[in-house]
PDB file of N, CA and C in Angstrom:
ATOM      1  N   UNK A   1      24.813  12.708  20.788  1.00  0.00           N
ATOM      2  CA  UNK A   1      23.393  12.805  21.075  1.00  0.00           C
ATOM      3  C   UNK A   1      22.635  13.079  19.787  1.00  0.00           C
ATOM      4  N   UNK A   2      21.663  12.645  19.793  1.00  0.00           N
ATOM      5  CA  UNK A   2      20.856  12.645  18.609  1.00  0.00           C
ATOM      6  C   UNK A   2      19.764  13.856  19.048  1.00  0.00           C
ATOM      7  N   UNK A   3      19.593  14.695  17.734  1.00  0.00           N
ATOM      8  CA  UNK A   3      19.078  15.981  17.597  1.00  0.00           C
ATOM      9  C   UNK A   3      17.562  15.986  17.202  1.00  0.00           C
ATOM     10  N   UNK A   4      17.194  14.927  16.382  1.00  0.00           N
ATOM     11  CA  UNK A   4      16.340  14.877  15.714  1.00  0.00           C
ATOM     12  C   UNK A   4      14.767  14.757  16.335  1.00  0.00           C
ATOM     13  N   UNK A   5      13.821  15.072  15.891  1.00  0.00           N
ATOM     14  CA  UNK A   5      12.571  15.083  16.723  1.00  0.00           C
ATOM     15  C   UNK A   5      11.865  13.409  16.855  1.00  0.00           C
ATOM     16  N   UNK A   6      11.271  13.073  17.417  1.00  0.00           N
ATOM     17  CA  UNK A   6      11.013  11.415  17.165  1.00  0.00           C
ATOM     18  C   UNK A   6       9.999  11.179  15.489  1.00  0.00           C
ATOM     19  N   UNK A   7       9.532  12.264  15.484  1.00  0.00           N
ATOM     20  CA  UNK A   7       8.289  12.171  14.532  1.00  0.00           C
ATOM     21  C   UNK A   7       9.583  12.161  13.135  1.00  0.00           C
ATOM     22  N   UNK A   8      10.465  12.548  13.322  1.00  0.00           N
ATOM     23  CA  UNK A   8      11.610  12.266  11.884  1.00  0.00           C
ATOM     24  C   UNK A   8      11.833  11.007  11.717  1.00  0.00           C
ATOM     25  N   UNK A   9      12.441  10.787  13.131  1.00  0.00           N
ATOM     26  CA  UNK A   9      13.184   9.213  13.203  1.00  0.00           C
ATOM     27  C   UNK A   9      12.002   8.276  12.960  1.00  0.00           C
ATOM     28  N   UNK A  10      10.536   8.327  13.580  1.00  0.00           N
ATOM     29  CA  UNK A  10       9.837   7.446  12.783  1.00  0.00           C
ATOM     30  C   UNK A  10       9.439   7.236  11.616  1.00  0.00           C
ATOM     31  N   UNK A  11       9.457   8.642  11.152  1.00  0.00           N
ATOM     32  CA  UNK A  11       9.061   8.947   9.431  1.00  0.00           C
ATOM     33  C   UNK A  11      10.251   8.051   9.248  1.00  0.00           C
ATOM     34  N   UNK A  12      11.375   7.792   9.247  1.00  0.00           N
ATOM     35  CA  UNK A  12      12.625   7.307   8.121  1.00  0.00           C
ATOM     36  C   UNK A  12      12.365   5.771   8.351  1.00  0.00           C
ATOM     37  N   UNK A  13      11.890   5.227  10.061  1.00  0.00           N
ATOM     38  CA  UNK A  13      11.934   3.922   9.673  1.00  0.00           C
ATOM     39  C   UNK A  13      11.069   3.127   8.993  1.00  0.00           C
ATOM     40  N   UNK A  14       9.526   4.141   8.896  1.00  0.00           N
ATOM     41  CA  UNK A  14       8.316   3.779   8.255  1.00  0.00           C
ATOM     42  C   UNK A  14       8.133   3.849   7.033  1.00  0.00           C
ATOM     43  N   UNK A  15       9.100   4.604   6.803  1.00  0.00           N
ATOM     44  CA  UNK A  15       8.998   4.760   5.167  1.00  0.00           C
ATOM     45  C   UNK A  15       9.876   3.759   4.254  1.00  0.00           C
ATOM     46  N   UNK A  16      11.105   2.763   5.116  1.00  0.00           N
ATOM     47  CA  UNK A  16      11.429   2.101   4.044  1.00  0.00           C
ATOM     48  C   UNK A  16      10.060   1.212   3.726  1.00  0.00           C
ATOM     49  N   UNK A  17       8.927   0.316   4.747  1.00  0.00           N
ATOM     50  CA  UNK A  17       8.624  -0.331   5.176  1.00  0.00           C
ATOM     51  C   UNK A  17       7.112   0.213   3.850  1.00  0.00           C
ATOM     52  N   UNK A  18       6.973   1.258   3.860  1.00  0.00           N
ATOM     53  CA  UNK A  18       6.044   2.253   2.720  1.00  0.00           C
ATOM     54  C   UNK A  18       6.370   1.853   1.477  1.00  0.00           C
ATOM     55  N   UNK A  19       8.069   1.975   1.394  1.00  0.00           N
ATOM     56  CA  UNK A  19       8.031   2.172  -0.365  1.00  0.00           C
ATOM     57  C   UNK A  19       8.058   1.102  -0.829  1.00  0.00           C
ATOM     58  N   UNK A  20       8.378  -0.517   0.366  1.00  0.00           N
ATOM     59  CA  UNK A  20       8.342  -1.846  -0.180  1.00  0.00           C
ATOM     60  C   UNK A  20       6.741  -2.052  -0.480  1.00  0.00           C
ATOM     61  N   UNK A  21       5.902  -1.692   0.416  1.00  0.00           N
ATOM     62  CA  UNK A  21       4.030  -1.959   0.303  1.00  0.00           C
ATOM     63  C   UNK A  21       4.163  -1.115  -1.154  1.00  0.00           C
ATOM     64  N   UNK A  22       4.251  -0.196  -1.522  1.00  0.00           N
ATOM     65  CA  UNK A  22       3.559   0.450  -2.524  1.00  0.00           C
ATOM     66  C   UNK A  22       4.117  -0.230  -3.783  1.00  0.00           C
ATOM     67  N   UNK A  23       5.549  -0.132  -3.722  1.00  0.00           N
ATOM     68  CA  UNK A  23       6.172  -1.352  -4.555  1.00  0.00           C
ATOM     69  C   UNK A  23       5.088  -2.642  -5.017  1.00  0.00           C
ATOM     70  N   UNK A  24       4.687  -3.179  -3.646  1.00  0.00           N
ATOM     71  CA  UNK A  24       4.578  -4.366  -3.809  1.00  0.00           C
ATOM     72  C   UNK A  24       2.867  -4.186  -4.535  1.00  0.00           C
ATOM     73  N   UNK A  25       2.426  -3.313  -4.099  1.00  0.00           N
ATOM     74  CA  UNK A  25       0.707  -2.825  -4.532  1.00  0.00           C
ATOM     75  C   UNK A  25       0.955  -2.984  -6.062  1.00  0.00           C
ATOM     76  N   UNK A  26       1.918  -1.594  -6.608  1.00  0.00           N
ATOM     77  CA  UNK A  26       1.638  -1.472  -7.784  1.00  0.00           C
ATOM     78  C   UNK A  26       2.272  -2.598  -8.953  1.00  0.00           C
ATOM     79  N   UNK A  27       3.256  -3.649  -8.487  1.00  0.00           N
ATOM     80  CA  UNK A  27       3.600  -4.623  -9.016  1.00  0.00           C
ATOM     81  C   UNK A  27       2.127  -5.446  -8.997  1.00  0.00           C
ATOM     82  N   UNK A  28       1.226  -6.364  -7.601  1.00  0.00           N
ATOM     83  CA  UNK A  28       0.533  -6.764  -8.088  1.00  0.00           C
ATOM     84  C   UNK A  28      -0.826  -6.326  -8.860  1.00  0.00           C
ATOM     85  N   UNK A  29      -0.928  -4.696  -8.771  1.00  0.00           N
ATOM     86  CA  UNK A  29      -1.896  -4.337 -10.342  1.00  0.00           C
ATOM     87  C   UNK A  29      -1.351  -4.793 -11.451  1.00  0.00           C
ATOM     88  N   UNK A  30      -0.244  -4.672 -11.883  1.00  0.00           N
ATOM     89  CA  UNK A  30       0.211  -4.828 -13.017  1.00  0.00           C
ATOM     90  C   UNK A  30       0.440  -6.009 -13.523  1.00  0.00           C
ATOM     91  N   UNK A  31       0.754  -7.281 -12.243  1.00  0.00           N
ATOM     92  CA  UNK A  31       0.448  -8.636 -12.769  1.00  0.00           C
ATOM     93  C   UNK A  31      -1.153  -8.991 -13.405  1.00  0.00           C
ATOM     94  N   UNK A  32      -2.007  -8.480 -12.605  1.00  0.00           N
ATOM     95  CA  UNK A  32      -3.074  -8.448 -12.437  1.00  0.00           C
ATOM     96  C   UNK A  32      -3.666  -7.900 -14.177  1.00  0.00           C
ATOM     97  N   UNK A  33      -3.212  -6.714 -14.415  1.00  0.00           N
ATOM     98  CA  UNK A  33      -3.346  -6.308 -15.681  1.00  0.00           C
ATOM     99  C   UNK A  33      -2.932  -7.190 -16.864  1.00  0.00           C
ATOM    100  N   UNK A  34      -2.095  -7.366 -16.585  1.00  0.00           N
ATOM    101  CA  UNK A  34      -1.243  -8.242 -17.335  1.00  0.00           C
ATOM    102  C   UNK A  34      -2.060  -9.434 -17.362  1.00  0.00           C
ATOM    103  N   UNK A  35      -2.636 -10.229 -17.052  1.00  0.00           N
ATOM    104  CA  UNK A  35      -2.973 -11.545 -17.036  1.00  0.00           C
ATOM    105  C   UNK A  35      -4.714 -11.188 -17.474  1.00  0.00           C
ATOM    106  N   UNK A  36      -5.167  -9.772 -17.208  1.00  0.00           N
ATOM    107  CA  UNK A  36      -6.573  -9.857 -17.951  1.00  0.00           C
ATOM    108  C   UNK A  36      -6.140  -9.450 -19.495  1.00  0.00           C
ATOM    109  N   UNK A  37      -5.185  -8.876 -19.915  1.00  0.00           N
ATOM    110  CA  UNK A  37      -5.245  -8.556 -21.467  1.00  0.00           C
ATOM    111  C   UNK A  37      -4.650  -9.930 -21.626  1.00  0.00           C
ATOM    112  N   UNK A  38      -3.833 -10.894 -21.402  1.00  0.00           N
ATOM    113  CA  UNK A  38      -3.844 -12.044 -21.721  1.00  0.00           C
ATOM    114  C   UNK A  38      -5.008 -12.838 -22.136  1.00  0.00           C
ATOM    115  N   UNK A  39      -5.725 -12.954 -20.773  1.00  0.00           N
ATOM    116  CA  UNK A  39      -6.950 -13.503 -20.894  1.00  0.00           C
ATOM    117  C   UNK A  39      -7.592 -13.200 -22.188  1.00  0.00           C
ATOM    118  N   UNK A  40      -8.168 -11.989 -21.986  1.00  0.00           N
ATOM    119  CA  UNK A  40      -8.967 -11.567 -22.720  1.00  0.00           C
ATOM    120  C   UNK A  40      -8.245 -11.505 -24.474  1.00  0.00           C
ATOM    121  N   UNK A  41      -7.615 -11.466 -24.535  1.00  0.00           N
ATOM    122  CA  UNK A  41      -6.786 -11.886 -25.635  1.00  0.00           C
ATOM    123  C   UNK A  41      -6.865 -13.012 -26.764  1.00  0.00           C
ATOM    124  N   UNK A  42      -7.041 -14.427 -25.472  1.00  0.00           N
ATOM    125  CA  UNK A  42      -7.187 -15.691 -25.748  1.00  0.00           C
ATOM    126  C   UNK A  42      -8.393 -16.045 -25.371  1.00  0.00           C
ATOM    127  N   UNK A  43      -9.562 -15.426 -25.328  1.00  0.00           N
ATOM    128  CA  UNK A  43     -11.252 -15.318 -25.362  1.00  0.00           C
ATOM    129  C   UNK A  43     -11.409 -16.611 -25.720  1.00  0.00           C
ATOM    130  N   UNK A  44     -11.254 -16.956 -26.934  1.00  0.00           N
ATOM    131  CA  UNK A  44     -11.787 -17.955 -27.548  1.00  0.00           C
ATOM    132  C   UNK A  44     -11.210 -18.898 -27.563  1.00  0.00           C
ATOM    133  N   UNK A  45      -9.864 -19.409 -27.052  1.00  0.00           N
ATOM    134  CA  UNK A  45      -8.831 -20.570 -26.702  1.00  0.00           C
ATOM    135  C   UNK A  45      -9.497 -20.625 -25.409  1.00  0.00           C
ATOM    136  N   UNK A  46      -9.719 -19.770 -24.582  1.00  0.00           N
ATOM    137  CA  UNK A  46     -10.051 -20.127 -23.261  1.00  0.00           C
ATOM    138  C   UNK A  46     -11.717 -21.118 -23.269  1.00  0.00           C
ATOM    139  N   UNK A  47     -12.079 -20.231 -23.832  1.00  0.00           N
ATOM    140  CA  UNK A  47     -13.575 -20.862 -24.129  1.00  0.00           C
ATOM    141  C   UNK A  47     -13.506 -22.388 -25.065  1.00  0.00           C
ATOM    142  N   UNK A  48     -12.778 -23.137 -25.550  1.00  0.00           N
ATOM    143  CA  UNK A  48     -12.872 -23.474 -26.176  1.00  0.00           C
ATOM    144  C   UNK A  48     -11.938 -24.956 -24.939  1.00  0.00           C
ATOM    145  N   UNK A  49     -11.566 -23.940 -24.264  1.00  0.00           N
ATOM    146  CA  UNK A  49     -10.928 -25.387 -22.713  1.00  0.00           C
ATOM    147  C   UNK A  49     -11.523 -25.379 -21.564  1.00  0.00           C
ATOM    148  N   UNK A  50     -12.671 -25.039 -21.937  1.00  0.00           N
ATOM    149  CA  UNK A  50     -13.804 -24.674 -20.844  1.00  0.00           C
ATOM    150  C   UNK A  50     -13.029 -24.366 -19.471  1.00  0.00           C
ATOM    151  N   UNK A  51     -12.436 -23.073 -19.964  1.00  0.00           N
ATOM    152  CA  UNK A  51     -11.749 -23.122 -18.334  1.00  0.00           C
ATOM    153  C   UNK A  51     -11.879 -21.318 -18.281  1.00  0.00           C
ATOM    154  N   UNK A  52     -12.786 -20.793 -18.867  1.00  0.00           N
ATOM    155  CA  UNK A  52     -13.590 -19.445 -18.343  1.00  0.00           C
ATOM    156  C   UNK A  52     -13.624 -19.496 -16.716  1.00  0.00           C
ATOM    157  N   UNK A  53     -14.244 -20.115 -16.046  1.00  0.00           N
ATOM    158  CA  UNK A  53     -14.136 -20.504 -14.573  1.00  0.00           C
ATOM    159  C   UNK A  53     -13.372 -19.785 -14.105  1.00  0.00           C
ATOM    160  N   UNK A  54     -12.208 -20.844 -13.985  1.00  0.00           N
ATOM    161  CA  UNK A  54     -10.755 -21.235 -13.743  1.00  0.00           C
ATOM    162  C   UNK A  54     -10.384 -19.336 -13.981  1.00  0.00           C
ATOM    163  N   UNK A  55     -10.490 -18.819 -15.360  1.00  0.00           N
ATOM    164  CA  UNK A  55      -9.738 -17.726 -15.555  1.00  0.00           C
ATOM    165  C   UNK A  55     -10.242 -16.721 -14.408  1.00  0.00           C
ATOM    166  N   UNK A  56     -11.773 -16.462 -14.950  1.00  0.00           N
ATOM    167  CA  UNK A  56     -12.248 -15.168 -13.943  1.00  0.00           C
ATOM    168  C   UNK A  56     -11.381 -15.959 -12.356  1.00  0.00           C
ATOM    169  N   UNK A  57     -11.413 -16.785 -11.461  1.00  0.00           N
ATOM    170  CA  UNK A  57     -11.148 -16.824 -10.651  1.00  0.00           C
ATOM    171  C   UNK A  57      -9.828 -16.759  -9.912  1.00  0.00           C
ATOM    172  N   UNK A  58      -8.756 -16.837 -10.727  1.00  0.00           N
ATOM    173  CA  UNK A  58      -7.266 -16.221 -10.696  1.00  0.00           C
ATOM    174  C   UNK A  58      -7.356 -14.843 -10.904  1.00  0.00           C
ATOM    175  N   UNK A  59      -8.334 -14.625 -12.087  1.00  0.00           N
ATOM    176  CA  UNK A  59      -7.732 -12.841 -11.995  1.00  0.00           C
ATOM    177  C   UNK A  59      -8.517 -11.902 -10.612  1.00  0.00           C
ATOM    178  N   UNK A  60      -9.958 -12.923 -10.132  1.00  0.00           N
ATOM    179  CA  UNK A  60     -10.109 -12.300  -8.894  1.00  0.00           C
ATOM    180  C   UNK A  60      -9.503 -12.659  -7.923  1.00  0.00           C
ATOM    181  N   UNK A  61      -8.945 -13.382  -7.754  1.00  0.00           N
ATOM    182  CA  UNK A  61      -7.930 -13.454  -6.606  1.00  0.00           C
ATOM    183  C   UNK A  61      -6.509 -12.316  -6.910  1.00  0.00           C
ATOM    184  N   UNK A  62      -6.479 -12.158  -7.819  1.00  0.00           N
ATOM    185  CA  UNK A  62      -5.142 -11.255  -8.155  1.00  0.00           C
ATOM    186  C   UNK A  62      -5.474 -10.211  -8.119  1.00  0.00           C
ATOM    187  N   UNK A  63      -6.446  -9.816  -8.437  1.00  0.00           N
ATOM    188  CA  UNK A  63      -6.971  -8.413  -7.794  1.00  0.00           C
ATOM    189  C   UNK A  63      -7.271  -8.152  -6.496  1.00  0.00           C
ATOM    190  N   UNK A  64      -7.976  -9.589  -6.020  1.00  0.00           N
ATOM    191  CA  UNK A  64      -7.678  -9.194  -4.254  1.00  0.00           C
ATOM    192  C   UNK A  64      -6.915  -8.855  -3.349  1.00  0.00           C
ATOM    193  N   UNK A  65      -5.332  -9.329  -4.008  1.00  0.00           N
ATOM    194  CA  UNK A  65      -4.375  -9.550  -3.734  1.00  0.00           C
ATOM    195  C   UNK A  65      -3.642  -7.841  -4.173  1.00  0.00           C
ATOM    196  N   UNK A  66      -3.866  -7.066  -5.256  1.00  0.00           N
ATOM    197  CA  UNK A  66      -3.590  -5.706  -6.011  1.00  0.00           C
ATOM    198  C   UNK A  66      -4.456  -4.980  -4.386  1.00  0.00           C
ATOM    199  N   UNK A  67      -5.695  -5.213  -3.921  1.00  0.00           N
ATOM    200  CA  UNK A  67      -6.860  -4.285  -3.416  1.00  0.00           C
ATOM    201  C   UNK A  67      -6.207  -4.615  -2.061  1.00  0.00           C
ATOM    202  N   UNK A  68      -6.017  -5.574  -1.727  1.00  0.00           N
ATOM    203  CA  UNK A  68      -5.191  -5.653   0.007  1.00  0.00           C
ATOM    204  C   UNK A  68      -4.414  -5.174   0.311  1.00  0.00           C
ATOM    205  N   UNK A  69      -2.924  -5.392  -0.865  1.00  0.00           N
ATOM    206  CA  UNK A  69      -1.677  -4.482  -0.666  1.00  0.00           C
ATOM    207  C   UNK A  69      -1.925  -2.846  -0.568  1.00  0.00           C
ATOM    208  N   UNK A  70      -3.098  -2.473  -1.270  1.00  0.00           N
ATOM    209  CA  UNK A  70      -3.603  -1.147  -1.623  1.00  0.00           C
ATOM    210  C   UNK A  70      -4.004  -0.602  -0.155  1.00  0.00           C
ATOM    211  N   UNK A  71      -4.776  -1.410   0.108  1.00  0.00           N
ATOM    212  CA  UNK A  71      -5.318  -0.732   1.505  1.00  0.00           C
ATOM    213  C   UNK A  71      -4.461  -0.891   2.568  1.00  0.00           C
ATOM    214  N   UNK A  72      -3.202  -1.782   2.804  1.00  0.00           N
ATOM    215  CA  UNK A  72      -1.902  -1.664   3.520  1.00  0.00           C
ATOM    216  C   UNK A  72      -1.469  -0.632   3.252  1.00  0.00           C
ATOM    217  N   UNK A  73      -1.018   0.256   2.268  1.00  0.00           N
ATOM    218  CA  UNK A  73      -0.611   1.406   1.351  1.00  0.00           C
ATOM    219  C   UNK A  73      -1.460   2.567   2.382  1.00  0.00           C
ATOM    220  N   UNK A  74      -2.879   1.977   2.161  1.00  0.00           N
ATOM    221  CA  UNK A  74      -3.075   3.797   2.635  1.00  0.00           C
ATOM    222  C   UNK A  74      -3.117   3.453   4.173  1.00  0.00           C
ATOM    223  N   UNK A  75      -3.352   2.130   4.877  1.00  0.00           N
ATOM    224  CA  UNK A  75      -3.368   2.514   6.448  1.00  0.00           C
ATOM    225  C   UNK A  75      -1.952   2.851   6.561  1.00  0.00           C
ATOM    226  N   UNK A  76      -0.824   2.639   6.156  1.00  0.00           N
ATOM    227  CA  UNK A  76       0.530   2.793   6.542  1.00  0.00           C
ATOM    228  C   UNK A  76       0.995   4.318   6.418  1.00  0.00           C
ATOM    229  N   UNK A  77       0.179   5.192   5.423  1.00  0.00           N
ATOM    230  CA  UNK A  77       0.216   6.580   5.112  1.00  0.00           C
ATOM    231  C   UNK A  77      -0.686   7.026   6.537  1.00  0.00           C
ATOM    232  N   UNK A  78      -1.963   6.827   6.398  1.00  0.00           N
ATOM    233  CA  UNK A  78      -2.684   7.340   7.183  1.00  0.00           C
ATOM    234  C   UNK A  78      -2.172   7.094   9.066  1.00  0.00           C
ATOM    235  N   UNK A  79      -1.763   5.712   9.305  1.00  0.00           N
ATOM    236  CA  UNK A  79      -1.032   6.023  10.436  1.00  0.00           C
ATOM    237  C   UNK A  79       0.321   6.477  10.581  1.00  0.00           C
ATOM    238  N   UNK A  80       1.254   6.745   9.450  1.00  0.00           N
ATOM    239  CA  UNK A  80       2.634   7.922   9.763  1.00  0.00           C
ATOM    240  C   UNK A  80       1.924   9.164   9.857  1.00  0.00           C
ATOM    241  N   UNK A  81       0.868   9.645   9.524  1.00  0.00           N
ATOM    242  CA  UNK A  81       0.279  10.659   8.913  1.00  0.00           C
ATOM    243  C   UNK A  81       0.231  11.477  10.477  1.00  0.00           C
ATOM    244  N   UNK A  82      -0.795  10.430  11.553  1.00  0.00           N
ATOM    245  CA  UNK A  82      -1.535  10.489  12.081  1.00  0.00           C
ATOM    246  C   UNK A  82      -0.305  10.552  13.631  1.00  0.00           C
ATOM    247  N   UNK A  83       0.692   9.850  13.355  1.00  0.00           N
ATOM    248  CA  UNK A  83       1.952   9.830  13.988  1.00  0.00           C
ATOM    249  C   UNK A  83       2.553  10.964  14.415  1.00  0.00           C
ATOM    250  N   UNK A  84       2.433  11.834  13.313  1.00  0.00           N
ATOM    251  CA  UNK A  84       3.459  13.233  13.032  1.00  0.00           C
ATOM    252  C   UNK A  84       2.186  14.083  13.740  1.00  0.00           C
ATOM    253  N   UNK A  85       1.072  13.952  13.102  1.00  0.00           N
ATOM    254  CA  UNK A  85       0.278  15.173  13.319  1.00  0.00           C
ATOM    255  C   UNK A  85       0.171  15.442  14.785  1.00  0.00           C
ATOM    256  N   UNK A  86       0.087  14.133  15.437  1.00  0.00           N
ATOM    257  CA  UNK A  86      -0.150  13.606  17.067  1.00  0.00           C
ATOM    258  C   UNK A  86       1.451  13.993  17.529  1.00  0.00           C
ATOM    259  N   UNK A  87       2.079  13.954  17.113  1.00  0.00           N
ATOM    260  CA  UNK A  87       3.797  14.359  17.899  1.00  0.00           C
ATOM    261  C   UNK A  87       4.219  15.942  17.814  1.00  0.00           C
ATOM    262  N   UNK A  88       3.385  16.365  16.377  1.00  0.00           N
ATOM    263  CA  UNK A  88       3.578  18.040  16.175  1.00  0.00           C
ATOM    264  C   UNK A  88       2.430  18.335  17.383  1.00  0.00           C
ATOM    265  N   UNK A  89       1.450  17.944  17.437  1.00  0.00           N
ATOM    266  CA  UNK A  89       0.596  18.413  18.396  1.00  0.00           C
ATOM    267  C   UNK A  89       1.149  18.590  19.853  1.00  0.00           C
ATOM    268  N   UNK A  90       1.397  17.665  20.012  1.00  0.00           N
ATOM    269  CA  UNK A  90       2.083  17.329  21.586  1.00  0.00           C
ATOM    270  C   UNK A  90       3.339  18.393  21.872  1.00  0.00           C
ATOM    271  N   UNK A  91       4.061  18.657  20.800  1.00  0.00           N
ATOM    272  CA  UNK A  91       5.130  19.225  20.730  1.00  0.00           C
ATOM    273  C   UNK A  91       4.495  20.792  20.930  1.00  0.00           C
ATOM    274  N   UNK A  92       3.952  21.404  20.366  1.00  0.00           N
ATOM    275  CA  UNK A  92       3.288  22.570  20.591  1.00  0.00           C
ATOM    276  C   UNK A  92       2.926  22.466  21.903  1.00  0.00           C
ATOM    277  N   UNK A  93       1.962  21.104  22.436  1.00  0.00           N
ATOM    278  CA  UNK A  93       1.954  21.696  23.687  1.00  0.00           C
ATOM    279  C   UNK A  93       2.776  21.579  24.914  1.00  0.00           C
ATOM    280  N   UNK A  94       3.199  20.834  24.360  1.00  0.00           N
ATOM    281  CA  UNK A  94       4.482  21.148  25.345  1.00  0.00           C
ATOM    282  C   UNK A  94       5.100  22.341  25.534  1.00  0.00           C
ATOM    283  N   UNK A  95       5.140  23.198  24.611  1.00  0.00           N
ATOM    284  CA  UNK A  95       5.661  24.336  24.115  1.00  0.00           C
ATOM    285  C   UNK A  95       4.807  25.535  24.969  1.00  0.00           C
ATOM    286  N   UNK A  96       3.553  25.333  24.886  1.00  0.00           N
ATOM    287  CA  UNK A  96       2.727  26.336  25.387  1.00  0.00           C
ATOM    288  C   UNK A  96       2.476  26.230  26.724  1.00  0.00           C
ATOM    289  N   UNK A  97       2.612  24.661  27.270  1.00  0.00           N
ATOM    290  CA  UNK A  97       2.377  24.760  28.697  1.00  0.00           C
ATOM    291  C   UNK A  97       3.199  24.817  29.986  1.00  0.00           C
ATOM    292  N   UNK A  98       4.979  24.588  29.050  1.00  0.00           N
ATOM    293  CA  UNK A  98       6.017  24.492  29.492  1.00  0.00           C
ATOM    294  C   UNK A  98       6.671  25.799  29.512  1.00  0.00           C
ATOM    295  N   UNK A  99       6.266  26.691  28.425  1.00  0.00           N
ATOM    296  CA  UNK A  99       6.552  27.919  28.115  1.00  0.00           C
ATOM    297  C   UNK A  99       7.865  27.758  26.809  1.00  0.00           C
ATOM    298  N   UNK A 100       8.610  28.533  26.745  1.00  0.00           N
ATOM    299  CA  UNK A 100       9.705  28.692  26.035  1.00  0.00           C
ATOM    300  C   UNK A 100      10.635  28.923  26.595  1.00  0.00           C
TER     301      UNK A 100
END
């Protein structure tokens, strides 16, 4: 028989599912970074292939892409969060109305 409270067993399965999103968040900042000091680097090669455009519009999409995973990141915190707090709650009252 398993001992454990449910609010554990969901914390463990939510969290592999956490550290791949945050993984995956802070990898695409860093592509994202990565490709504006490029850019900006090659200022004047870029300008010079008239493809300024072209650049700003990859690196905003790659930041959209950094800002989405981000906000997956915090709803996935905020609903384990919200999981536990709602199962410790319940658990107390169970506790108080069931007695000890």
């Amino acid at each position: 028989a398993c001992s454990m409270p449910p609010s554990v067993i969901l914390s463990l399965l939510m969290r592999t599912d956490l550290r791949k999103l945050i993984t995956d968040a802070i990898e695409a900042t860093g592509v994202a970074s990565a490709f504006a000091l490029e850019a900006l680097s090659g200022v004047r090669t870029v300008r010079q292939f008239a493809a300024e455009g072209r650049t700003a519009e990859r690196y905003a999409a790659m930041l959209a892409e950094a800002e989405a995973l981000g906000t997956k990141v915090t709803n996935s915190v905020a609903a384990s969060q919200s999981v536990s707090a709602f199962l410790g709650a319940a658990g107390q009252g169970v506790f108080v109305f069931a007695g000890a």
